[in-house]
N, C-alpha and C. Protein backbone atom coordinates (compact mmCIF):
# COMPACT_ATOMS: atom_id res chain seq x y z
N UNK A 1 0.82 -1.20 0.00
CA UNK A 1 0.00 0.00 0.00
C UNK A 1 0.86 1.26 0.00
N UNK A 2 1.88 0.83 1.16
CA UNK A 2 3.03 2.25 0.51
C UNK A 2 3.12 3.10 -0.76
N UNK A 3 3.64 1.52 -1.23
CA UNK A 3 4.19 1.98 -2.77
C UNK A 3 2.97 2.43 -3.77
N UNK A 4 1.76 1.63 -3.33
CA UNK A 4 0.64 2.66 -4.10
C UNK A 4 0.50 4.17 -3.84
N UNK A 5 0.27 4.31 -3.11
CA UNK A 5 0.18 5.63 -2.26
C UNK A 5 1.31 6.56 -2.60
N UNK A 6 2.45 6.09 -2.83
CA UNK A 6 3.47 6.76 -3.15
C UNK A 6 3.67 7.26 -4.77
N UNK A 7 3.12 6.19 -5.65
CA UNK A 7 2.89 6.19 -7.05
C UNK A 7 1.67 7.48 -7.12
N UNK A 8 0.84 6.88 -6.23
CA UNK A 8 -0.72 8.21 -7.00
C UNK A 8 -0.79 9.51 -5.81
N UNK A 9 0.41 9.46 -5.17
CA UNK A 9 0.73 11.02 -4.46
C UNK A 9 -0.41 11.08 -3.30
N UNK A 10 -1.06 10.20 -3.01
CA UNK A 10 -1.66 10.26 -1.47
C UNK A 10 -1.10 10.35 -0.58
N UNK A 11 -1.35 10.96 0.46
CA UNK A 11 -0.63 11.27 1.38
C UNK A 11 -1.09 10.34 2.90
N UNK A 12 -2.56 9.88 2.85
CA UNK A 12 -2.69 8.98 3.78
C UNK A 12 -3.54 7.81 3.03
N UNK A 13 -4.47 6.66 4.05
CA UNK A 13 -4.50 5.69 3.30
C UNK A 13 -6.09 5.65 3.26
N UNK A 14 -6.30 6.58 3.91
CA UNK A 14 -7.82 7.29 3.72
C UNK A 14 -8.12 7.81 2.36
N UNK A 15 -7.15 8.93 2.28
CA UNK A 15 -7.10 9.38 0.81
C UNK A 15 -7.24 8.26 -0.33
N UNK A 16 -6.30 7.33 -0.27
CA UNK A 16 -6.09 6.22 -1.49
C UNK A 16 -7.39 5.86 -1.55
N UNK A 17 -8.03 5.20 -0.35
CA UNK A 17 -9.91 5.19 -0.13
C UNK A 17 -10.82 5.54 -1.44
N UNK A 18 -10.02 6.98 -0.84
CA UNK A 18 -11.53 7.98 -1.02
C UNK A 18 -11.37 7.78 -2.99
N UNK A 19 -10.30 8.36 -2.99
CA UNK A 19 -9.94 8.24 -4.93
C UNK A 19 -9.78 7.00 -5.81
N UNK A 20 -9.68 6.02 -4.85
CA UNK A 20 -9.33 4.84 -5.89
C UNK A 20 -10.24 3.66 -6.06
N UNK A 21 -10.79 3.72 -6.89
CA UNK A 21 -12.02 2.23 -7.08
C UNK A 21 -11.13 1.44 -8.67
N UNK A 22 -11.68 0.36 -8.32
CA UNK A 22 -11.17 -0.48 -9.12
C UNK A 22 -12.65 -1.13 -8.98
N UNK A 23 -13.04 -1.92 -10.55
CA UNK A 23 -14.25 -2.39 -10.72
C UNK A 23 -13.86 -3.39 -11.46
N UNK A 24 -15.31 -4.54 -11.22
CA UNK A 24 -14.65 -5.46 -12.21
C UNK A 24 -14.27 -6.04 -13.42
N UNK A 25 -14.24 -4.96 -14.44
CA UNK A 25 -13.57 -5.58 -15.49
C UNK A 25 -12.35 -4.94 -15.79
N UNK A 26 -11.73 -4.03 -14.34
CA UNK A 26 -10.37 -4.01 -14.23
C UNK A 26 -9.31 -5.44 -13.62
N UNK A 27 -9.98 -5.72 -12.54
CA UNK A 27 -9.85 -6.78 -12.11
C UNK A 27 -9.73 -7.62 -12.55
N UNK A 28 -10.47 -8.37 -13.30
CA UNK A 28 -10.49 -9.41 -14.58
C UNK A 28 -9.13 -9.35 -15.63
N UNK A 29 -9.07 -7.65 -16.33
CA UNK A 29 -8.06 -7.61 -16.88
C UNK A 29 -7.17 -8.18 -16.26
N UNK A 30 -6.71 -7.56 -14.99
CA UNK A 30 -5.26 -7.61 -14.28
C UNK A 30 -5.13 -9.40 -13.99
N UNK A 31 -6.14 -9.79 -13.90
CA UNK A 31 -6.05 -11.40 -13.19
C UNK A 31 -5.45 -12.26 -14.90
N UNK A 32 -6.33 -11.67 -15.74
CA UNK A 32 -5.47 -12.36 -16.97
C UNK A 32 -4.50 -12.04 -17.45
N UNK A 33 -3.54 -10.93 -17.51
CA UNK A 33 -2.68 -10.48 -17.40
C UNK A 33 -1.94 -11.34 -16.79
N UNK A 34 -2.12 -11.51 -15.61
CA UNK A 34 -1.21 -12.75 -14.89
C UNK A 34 -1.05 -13.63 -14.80
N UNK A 35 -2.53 -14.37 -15.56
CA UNK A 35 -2.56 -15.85 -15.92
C UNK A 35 -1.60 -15.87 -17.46
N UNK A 36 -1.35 -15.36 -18.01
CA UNK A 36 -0.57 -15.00 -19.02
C UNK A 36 1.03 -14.92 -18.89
N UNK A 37 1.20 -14.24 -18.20
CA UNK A 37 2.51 -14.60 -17.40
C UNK A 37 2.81 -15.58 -16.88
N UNK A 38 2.25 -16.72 -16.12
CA UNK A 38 2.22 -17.66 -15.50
C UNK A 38 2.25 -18.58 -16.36
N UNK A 39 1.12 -18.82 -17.14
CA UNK A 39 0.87 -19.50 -18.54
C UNK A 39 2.29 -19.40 -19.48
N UNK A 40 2.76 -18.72 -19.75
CA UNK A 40 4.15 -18.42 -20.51
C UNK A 40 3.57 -18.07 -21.78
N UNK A 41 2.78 -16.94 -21.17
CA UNK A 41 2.59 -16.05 -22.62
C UNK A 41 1.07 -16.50 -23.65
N UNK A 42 1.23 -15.99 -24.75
CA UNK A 42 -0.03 -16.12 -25.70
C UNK A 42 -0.33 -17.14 -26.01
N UNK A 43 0.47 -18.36 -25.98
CA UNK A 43 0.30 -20.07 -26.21
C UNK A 43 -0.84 -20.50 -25.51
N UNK A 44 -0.86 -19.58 -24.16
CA UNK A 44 -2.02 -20.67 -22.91
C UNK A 44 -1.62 -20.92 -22.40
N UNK A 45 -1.15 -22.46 -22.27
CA UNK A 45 -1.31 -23.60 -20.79
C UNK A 45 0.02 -24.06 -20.94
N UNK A 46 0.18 -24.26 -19.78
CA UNK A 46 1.53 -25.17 -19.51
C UNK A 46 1.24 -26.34 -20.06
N UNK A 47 2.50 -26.61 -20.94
CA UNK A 47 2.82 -28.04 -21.61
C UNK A 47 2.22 -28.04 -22.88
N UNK A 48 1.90 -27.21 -23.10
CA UNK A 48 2.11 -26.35 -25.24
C UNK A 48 3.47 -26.03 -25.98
N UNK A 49 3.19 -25.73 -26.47
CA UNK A 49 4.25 -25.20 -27.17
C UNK A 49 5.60 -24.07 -26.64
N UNK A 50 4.89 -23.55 -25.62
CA UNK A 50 5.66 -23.08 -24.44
C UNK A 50 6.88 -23.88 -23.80
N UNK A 51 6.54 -25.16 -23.95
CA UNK A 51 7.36 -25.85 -22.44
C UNK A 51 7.91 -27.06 -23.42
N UNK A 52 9.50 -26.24 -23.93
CA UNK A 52 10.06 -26.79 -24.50
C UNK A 52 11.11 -28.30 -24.07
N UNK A 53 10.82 -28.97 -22.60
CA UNK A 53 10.77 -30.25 -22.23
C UNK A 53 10.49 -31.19 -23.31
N UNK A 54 9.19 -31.29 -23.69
CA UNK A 54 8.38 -32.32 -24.42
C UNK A 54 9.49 -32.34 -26.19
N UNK A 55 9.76 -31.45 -26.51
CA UNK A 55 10.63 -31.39 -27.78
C UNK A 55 11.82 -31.72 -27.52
N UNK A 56 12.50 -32.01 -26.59
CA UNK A 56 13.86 -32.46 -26.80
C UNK A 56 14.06 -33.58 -26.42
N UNK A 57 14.46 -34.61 -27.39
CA UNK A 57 15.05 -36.17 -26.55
C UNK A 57 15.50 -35.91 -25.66
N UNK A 58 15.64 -37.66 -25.30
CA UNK A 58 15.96 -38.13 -23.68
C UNK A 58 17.46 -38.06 -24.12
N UNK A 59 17.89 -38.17 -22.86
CA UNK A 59 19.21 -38.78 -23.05
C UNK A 59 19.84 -40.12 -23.81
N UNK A 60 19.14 -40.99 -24.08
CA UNK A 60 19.42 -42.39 -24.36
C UNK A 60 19.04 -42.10 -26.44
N UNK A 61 17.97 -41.84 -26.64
CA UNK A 61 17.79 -40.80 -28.55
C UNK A 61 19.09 -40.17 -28.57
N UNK A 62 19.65 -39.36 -27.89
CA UNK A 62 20.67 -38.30 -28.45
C UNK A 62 21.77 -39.15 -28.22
N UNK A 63 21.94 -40.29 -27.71
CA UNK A 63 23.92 -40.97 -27.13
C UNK A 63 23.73 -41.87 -29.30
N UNK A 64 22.36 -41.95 -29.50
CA UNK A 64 21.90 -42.59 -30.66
C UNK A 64 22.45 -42.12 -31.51
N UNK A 65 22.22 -40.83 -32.11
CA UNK A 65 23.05 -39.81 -32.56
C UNK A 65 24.13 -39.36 -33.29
């Protein structure tokens, strides 16, 4: 809350109160936003095309080689 307060120049935490609403389809934004990050980006879901594990042989394919 500091660092909010410090960003939008409030001076107490009453103030931040009184001026700051957030509604929900800010909320929503911000939550996917982070599922996005988490997700590893525009792909989606873990274990897509993201999660370059599944594409590389094992050890025992590559001694093949």
């Amino acid at each position: 809350m500091e660092v909010a307060r410090a960003i939008t120049g409030h001076v107490t935490q009453r103030m931040t109160e009184h001026y700051s609403h957030v509604d929900v389809g800010e909320k929503k934004a911000a939550v996917e936003g982070m599922l996005k990050l988490v997700r590893g980006g525009p792909m989606g879901k873990a274990g897509d095309a993201t999660d370059t594990r599944k594409h590389q042989p094992d050890a025992s394919k590559r001694a093949l080689n």
